[in-house]
N, C-alpha and C. Protein backbone atom coordinates (compact mmCIF):
# COMPACT_ATOMS: atom_id res chain seq x y z
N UNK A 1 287.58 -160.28 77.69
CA UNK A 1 286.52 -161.29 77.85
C UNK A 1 285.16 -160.59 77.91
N UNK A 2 284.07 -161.07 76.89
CA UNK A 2 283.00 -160.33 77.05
C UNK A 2 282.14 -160.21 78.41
N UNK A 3 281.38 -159.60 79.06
CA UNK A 3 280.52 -159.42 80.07
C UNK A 3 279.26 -160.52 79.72
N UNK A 4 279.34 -161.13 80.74
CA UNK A 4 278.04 -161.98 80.43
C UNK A 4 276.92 -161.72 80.89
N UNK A 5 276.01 -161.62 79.95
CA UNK A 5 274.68 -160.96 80.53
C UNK A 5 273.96 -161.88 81.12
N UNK A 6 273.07 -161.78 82.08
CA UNK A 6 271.66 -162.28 82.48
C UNK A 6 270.51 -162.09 81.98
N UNK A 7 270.08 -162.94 81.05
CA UNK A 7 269.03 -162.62 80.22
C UNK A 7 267.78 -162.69 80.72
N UNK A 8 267.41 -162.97 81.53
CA UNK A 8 266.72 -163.08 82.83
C UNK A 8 266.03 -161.92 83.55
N UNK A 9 267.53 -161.57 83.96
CA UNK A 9 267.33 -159.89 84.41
C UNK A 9 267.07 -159.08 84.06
N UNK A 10 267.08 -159.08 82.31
CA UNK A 10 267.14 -157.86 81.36
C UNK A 10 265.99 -158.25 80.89
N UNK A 11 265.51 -159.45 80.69
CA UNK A 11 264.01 -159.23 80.42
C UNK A 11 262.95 -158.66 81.10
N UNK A 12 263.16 -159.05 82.55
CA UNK A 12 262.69 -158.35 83.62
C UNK A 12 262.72 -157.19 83.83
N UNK A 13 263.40 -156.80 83.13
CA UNK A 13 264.51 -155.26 83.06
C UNK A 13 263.31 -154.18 82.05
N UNK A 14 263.26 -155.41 81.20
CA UNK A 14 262.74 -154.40 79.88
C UNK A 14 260.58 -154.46 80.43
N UNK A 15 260.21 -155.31 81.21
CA UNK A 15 259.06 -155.86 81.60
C UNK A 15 258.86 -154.83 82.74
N UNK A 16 259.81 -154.07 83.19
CA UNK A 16 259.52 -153.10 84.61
C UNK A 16 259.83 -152.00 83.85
N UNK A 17 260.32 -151.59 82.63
CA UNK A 17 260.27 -150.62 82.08
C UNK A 17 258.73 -150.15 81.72
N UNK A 18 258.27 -151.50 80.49
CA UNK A 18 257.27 -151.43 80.01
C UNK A 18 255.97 -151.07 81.01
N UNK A 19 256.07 -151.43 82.24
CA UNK A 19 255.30 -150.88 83.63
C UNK A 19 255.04 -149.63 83.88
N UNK A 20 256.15 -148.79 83.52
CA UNK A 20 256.49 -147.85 84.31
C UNK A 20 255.84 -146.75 83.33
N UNK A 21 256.09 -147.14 81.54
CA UNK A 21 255.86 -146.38 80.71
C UNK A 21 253.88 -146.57 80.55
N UNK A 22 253.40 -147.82 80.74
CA UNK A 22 252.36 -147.45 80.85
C UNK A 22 251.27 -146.96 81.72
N UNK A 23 252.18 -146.94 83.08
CA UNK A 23 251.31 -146.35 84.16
C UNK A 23 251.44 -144.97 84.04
N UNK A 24 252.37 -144.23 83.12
CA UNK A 24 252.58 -142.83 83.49
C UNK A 24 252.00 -142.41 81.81
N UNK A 25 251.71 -143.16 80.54
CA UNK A 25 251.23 -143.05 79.44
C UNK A 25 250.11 -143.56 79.12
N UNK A 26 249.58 -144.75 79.44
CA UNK A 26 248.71 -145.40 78.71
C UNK A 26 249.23 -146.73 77.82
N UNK A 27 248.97 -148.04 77.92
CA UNK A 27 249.22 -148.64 77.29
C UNK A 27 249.34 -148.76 75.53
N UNK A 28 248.23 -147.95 75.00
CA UNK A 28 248.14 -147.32 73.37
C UNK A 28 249.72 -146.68 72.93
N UNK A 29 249.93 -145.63 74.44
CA UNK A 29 250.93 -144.96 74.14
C UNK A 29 252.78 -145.40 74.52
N UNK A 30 252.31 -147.05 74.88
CA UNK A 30 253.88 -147.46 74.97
C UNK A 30 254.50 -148.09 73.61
N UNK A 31 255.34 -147.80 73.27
CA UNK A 31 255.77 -147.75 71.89
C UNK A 31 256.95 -148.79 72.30
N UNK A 32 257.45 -149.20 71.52
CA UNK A 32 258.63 -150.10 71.39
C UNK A 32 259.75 -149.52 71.34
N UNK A 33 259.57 -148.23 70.60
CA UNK A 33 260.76 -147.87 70.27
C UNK A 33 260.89 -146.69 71.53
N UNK A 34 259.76 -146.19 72.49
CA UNK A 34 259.64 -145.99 73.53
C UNK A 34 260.42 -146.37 74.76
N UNK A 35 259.89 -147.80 74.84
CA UNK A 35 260.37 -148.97 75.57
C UNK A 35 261.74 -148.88 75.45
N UNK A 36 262.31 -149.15 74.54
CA UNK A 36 263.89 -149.38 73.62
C UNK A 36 264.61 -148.71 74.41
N UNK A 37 264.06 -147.02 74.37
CA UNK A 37 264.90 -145.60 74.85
C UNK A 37 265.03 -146.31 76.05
N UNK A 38 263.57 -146.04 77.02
CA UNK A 38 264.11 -146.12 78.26
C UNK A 38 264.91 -147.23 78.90
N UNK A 39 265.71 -148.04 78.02
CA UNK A 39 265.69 -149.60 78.16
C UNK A 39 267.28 -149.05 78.24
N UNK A 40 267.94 -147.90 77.36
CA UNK A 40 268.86 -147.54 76.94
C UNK A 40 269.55 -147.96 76.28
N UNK A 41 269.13 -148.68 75.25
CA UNK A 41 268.69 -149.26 74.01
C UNK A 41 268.78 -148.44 72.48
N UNK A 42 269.73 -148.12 71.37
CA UNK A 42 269.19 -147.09 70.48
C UNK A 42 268.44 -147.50 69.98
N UNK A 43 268.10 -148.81 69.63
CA UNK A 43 266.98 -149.22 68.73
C UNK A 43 266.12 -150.22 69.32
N UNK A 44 264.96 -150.08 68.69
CA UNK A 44 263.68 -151.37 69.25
C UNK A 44 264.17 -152.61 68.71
N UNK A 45 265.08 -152.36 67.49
CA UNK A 45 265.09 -154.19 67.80
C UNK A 45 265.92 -155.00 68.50
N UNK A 46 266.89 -154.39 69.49
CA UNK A 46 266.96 -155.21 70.56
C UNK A 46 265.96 -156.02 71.12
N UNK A 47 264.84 -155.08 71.54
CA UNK A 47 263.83 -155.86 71.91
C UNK A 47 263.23 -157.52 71.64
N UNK A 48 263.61 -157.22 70.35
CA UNK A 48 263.29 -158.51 69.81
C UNK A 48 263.60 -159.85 69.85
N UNK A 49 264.70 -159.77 70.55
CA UNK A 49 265.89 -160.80 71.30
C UNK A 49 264.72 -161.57 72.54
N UNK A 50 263.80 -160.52 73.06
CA UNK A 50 263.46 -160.92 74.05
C UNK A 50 261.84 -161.37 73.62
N UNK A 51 261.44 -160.29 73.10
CA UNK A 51 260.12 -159.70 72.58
C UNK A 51 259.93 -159.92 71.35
N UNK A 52 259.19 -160.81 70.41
CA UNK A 52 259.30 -160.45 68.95
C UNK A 52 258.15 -159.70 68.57
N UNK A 53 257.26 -159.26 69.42
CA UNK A 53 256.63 -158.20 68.96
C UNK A 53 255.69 -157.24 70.10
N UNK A 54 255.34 -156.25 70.44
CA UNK A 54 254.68 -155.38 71.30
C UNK A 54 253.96 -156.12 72.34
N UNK A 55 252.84 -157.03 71.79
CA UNK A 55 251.88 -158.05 71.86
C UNK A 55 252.18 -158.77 72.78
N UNK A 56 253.31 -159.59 72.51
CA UNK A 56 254.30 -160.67 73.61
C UNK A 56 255.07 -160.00 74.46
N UNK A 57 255.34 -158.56 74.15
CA UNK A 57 255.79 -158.08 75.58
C UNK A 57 254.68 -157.46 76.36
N UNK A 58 253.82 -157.26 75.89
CA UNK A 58 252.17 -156.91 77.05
C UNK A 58 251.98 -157.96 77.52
N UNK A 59 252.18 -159.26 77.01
CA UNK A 59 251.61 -160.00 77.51
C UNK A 59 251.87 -160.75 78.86
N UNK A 60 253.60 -160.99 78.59
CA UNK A 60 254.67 -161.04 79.64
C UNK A 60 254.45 -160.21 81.09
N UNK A 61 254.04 -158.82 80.18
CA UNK A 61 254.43 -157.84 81.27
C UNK A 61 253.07 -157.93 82.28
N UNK A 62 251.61 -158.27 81.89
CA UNK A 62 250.77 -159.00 82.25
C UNK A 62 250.46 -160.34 83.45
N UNK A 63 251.55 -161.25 82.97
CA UNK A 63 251.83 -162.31 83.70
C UNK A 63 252.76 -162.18 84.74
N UNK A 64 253.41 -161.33 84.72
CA UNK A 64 254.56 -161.19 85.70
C UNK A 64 253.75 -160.03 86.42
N UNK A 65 252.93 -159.62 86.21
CA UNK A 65 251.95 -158.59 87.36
C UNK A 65 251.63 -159.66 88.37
N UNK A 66 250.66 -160.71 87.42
CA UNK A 66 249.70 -161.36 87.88
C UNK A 66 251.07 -162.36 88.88
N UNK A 67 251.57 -162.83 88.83
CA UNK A 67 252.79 -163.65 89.24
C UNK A 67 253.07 -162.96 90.50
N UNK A 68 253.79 -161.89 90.68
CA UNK A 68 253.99 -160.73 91.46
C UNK A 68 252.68 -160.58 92.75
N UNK A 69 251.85 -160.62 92.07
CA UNK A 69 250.56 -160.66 92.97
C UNK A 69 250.51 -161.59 93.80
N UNK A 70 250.82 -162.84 93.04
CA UNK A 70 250.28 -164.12 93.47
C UNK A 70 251.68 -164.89 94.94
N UNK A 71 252.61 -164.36 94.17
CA UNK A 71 253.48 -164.42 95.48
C UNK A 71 253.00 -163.50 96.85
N UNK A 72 252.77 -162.29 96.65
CA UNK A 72 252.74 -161.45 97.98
C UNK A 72 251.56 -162.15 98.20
N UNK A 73 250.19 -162.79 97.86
CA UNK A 73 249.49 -163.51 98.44
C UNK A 73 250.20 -164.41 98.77
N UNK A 74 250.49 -165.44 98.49
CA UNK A 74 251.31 -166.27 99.20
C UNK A 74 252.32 -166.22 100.57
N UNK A 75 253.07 -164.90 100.60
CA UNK A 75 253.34 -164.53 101.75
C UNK A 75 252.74 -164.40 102.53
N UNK A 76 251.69 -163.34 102.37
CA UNK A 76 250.36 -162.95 103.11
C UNK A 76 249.75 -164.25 103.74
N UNK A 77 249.73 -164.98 103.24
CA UNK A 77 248.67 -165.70 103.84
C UNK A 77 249.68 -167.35 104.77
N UNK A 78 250.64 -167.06 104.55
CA UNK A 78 251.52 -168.56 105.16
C UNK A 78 251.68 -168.73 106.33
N UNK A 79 251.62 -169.45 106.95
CA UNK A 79 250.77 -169.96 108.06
C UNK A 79 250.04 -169.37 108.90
N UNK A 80 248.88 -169.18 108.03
CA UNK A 80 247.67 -168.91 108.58
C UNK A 80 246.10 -169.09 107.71
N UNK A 81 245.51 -169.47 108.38
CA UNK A 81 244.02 -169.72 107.81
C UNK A 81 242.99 -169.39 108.11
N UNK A 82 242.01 -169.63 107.80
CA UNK A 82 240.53 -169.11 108.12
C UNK A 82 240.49 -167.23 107.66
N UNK A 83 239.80 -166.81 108.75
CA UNK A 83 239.35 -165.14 108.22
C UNK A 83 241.07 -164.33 108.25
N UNK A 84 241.59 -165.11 108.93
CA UNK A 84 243.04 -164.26 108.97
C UNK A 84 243.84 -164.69 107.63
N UNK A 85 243.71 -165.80 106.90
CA UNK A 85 244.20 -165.74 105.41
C UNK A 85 243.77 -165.19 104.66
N UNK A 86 242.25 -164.66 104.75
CA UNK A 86 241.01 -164.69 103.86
C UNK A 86 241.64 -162.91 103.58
N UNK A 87 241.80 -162.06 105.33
CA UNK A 87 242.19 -161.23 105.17
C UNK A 87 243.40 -160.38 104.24
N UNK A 88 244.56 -161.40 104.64
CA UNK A 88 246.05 -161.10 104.40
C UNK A 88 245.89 -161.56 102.33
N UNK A 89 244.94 -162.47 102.12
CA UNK A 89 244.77 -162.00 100.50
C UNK A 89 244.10 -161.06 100.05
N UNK A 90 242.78 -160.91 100.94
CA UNK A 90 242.23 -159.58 100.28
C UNK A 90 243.07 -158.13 100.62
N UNK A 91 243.99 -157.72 101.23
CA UNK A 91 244.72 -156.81 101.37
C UNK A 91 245.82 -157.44 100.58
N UNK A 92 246.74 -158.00 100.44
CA UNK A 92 247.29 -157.95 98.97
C UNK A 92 247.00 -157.38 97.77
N UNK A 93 245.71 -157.83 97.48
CA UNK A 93 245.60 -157.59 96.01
C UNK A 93 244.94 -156.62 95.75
N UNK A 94 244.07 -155.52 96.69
CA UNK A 94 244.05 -154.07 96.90
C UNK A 94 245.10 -153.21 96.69
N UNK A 95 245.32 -152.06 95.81
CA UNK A 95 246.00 -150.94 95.47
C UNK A 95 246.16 -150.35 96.52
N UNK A 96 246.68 -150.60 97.54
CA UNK A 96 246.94 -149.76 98.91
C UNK A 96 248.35 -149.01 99.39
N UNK A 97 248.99 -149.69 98.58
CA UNK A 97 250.68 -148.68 99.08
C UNK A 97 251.39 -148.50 97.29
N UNK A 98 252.17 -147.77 97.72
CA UNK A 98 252.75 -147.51 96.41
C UNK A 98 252.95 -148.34 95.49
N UNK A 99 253.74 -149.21 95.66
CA UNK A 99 254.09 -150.23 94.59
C UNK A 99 252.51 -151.18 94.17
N UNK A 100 251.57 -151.38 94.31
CA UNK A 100 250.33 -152.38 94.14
C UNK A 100 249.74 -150.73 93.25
N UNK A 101 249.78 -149.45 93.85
CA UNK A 101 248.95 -148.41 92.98
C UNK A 101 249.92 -148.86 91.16
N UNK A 102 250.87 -148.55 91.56
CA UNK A 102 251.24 -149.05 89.75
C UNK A 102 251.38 -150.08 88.96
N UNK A 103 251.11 -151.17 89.97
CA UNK A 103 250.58 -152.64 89.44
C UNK A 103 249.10 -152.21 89.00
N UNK A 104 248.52 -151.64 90.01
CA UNK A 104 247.48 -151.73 89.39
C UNK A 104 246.80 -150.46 88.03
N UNK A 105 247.57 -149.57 88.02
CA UNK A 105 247.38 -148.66 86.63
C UNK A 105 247.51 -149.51 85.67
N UNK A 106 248.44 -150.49 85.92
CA UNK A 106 248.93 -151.21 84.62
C UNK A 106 247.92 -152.08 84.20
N UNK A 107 247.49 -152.82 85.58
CA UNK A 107 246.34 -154.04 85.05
C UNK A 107 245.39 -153.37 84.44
N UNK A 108 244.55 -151.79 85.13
CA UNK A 108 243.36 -151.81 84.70
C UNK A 108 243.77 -150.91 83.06
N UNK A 109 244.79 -151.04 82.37
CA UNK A 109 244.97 -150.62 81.23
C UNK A 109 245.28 -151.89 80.17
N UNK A 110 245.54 -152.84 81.07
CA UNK A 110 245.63 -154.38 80.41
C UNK A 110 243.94 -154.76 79.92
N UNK A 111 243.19 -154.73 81.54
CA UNK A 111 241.59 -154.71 81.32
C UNK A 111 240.99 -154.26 80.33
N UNK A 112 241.14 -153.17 80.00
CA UNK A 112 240.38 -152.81 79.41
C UNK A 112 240.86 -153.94 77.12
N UNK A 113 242.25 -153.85 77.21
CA UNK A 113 242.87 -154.22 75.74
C UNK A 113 242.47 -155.62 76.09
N UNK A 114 242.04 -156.54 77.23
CA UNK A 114 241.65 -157.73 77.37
C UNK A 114 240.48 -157.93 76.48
N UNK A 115 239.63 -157.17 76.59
CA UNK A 115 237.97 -156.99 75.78
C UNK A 115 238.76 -157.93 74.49
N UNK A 116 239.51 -157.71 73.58
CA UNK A 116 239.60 -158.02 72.17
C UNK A 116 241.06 -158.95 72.26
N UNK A 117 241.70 -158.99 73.24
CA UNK A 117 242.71 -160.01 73.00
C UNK A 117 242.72 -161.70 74.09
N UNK A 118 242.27 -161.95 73.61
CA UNK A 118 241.94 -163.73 74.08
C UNK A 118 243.14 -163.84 75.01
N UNK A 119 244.58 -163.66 74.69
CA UNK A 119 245.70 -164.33 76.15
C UNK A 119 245.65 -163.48 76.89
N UNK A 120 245.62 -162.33 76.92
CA UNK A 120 245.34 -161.38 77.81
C UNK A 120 244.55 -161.59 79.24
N UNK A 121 242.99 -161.70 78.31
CA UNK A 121 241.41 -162.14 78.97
C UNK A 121 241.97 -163.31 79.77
N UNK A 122 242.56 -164.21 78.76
CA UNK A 122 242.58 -165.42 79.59
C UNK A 122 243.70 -165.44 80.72
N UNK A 123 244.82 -164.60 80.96
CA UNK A 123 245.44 -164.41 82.04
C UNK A 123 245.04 -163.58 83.27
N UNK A 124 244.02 -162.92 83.09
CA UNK A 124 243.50 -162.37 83.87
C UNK A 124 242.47 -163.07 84.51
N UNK A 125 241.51 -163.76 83.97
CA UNK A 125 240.66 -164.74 84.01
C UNK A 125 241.76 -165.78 84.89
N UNK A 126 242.29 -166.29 84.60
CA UNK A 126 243.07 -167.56 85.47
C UNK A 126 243.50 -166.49 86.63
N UNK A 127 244.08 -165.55 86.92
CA UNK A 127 244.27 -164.89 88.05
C UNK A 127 242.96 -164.92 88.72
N UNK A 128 242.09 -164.53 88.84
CA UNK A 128 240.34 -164.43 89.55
C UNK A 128 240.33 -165.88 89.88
N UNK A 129 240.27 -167.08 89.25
CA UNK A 129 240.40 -168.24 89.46
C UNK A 129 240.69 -168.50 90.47
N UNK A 130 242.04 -168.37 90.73
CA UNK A 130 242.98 -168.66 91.64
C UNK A 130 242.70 -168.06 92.69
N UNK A 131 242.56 -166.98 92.76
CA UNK A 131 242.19 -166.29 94.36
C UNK A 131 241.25 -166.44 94.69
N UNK A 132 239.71 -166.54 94.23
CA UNK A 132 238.54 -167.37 94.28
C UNK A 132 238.91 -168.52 95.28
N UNK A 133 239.30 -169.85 94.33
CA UNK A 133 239.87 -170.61 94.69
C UNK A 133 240.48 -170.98 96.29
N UNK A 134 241.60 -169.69 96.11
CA UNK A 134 241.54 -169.55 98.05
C UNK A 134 241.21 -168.81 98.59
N UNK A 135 239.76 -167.83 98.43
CA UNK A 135 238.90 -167.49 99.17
C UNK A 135 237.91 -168.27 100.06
N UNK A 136 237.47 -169.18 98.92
CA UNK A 136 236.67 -170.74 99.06
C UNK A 136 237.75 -171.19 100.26
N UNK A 137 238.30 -171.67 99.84
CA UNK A 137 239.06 -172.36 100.90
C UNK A 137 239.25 -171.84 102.21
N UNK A 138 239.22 -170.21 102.39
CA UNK A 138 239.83 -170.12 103.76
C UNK A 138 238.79 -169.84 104.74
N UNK A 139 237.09 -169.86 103.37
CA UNK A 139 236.22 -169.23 104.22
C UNK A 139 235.31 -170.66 104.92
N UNK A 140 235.71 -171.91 103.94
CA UNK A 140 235.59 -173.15 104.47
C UNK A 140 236.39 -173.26 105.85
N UNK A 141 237.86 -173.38 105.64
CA UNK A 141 238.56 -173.07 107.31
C UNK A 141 237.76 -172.40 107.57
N UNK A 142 237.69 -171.21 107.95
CA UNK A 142 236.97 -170.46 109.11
C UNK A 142 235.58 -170.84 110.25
N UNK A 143 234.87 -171.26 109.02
CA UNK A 143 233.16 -171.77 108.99
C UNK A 143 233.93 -172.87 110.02
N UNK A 144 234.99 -173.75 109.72
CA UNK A 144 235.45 -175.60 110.32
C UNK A 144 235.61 -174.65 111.68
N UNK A 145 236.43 -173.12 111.44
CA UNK A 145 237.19 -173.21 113.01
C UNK A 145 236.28 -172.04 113.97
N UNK A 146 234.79 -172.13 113.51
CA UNK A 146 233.94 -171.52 114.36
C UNK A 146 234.07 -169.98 114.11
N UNK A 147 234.80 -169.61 113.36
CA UNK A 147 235.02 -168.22 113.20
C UNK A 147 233.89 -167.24 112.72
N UNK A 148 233.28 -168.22 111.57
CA UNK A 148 232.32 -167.60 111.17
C UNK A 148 230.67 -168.45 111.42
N UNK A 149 229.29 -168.33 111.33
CA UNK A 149 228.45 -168.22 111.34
C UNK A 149 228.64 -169.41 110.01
N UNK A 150 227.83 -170.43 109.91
CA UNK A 150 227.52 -171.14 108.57
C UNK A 150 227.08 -170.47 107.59
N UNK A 151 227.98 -170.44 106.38
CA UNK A 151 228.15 -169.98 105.15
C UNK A 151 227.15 -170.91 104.44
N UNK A 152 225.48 -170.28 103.58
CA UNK A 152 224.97 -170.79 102.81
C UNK A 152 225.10 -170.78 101.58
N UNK A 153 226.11 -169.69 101.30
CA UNK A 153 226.39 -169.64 99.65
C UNK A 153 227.66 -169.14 99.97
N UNK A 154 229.08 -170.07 99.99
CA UNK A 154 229.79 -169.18 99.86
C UNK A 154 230.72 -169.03 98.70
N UNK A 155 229.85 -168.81 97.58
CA UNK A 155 230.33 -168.54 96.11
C UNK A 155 229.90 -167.40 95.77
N UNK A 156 228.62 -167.47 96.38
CA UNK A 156 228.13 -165.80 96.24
C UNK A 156 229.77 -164.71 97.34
N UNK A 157 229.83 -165.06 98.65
CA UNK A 157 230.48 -164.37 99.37
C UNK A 157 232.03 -164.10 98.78
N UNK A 158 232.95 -165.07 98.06
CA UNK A 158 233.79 -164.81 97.45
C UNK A 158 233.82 -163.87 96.22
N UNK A 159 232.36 -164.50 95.62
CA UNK A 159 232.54 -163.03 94.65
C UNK A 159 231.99 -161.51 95.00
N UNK A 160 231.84 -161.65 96.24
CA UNK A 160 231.10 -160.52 96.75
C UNK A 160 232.72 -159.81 96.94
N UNK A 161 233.10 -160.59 97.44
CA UNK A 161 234.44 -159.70 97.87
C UNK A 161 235.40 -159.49 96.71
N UNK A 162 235.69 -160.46 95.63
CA UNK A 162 236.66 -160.35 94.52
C UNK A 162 235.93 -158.93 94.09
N UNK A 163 234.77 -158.94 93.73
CA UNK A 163 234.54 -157.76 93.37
C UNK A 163 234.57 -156.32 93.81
N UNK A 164 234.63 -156.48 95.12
CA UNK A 164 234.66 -155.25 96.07
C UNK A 164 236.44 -154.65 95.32
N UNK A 165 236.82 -155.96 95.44
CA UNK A 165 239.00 -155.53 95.81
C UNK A 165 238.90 -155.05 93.90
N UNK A 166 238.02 -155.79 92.73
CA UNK A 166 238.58 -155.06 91.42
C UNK A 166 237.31 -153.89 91.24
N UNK A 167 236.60 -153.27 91.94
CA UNK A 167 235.90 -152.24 92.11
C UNK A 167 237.14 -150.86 92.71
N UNK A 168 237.56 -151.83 93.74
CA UNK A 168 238.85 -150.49 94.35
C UNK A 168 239.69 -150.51 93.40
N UNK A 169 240.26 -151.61 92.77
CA UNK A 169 241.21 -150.67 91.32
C UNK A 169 240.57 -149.96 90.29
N UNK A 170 239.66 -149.82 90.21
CA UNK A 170 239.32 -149.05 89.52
C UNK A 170 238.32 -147.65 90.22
N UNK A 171 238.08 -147.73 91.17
CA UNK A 171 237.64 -146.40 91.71
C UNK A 171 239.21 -145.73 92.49
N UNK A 172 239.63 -146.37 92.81
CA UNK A 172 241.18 -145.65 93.46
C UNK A 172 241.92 -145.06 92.20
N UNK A 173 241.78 -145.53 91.19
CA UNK A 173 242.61 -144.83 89.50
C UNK A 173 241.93 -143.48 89.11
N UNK A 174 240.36 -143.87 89.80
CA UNK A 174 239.73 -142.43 89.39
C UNK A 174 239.70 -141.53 90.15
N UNK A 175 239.93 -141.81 91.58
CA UNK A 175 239.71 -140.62 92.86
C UNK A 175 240.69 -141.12 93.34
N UNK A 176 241.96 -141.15 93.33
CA UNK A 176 242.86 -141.22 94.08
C UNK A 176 242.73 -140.67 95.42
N UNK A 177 242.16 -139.35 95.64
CA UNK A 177 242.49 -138.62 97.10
C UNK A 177 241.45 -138.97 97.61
N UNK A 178 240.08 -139.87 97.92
CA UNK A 178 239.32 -140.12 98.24
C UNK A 178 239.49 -141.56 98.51
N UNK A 179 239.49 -142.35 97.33
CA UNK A 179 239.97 -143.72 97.75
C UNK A 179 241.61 -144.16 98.09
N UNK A 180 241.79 -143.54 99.11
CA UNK A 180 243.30 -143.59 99.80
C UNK A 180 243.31 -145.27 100.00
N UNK A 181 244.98 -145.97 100.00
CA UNK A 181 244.80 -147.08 100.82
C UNK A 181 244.43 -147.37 102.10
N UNK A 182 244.43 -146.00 102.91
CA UNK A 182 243.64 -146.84 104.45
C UNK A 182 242.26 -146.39 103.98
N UNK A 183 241.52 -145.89 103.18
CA UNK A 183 240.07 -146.42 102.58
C UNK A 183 240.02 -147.61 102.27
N UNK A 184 240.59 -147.86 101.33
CA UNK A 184 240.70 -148.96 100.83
C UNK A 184 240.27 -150.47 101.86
N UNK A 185 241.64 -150.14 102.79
CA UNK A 185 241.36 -151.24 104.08
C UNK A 185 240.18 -151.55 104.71
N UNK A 186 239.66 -149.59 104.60
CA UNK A 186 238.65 -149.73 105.89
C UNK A 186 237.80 -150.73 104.72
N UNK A 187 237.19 -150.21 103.71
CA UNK A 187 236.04 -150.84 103.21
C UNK A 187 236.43 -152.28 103.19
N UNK A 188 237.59 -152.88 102.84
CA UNK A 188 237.88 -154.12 103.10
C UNK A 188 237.75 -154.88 104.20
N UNK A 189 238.08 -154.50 105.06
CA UNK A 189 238.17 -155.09 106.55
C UNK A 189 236.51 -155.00 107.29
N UNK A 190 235.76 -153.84 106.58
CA UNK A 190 234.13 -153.67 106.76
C UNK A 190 233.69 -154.73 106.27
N UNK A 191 233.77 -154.91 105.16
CA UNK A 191 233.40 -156.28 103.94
C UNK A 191 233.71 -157.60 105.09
N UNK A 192 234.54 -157.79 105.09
CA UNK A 192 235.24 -158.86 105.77
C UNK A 192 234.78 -159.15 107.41
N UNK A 193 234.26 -158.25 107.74
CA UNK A 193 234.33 -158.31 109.39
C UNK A 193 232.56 -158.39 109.41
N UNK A 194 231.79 -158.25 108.30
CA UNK A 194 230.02 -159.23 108.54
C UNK A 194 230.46 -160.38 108.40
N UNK A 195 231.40 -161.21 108.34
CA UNK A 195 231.32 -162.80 108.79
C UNK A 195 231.58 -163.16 109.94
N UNK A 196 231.82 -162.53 110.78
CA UNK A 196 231.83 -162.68 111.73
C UNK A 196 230.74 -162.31 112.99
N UNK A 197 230.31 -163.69 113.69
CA UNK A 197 229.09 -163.34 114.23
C UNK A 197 229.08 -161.74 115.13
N UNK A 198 227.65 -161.82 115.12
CA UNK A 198 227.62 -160.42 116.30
C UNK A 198 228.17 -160.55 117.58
N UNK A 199 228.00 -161.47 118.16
CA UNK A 199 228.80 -162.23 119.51
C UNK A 199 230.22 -162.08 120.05
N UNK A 200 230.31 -163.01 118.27
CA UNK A 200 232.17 -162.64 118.51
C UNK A 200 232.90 -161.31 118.39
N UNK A 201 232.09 -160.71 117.62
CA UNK A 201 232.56 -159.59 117.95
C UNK A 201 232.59 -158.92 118.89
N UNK A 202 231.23 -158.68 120.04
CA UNK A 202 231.84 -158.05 121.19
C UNK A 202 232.27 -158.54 122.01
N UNK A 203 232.40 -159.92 121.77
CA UNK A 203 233.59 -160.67 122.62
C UNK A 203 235.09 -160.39 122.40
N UNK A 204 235.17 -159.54 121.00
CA UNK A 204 236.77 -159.78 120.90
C UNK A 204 237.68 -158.72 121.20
C-alpha cells in the first residue's frame, strides 16, 4: 500500500528549505534545482507539483514569513492591551532571538526583489498594514486606560515605531555584534517607554 503523503507538510517542507537556502546564499542564489537537492529531491521538477515556477515559490515562502509573524503577534499580544500589547508586538517582529534573525535575512532579501515585483511589494505592504493597524489600536487603549499622556498624532507615533523595528532588520543584518537582540529591546522598550508620562514613571 503506497505511503500517503501530506502535501501540506511537504510544501512547507520545501518553503523552510527555500528559507534556509536564502538566508545562508542570497535569494539571486537560490536555485530550484538547489532547492530540489536540499529537498532530497533528484530533480527540480518535483517542485513543480507544488511550485510551477521559482517566482511562486518566493512568493509563498514570503507569505508564510509574513503569516508566521503575524501569529507570534497574536500570541504576544492575547489578553492584553494598551502599552503592554503595543509592547509584546513590537518585540515580536524585531530580529531578537534566533529563529526571527533568519526570518528576517529572508525578508530583507525579499525587500529588496520587492522594488520590481508587484505581489511581493504588495505582501509586504499588507503586512505594515496590519501591524499599524494594531499599533493604532493599542495606543488608542492605552491613551482610554490613562497609560499614556494624550496622543496628538498618533499616526505619526506608529510609524515612528514601525520604522524603528524595520530599521533594526536591517541594521542587525549589517552589525550583527553590535545590534544584539537585547539591543534591539533596549532601543525598543526606549522608543516605547516616552509614552509614558514622566510621573508614571517614577511612580512605577
Amino acid at each position: 500500500m503506497p505511503r500517503l503523503v501530506d502535501h501540506n507538510e511537504r510544501r512547507r517542507s520545501i518553503i523552510e528549505t527555500t528559507w534556509r537556502i536564502i538566508a545562508e546564499q542570497g535569494i539571486e542564489n537560490a536555485s530550484m534545482r538547489d532547492i530540489a537537492r536540499e529537498c532530497g529531491y533528484a530533480a527540480p521538477g518535483v517542485l513543480a507539483h507544488y511550485f510551477p515556477n521559482k517566482d511562486s515559490l518566493l512568493l509563498a515562502s514570503y507569505e508564510l514569513i509574513c503569516d508566521r509573524t503575524n501569529e507570534r503577534v497574536a500570541a504576544g499580544t492575547a489578553g492584553r492591551r494598551g502599552l503592554a500589547a503595543l509592547q509584546g508586538l513590537c518585540l515580536e517582529i524585531i530580529p531578537a532571538n534566533p529563529l526571527t534573525v533568519v526570518e528576517a535575512r529572508v525578508a530583507v532579501s525579499f525587500w529588496q526583489r520587492a522594488q520590481t515585483v508587484p505581489s511581493l511589494r504588495a505582501v509586504g505592504r499588507q503586512a505594515l498594514i496590519h501591524w499599524r493597524d494594531l499599533m493604532l489600536d493599542f495606543l488608542a487603549q492605552a491613551e482610554h486606560d490613562g497609560e499614556c499622556a494624550p496622543i496628538a498624532d498618533p499616526d505619526t507615533v506608529a510609524d515612528e515605531l514601525l520604522n524603528i523595528m524595520m530599521g533594526l532588520h536591517v541594521t542587525s543584518m549589517l552589525d550583527p555584534d553590535a545590534v544584539t537582540g537585547s539591543r534591539q529591546r533596549y532601543l525598543m522598550e526606549r522608543a516605547l517607554g516616552r509614552l509614558v508620562p514622566s510621573k508614571a514613571k517614577q511612580t512605577a
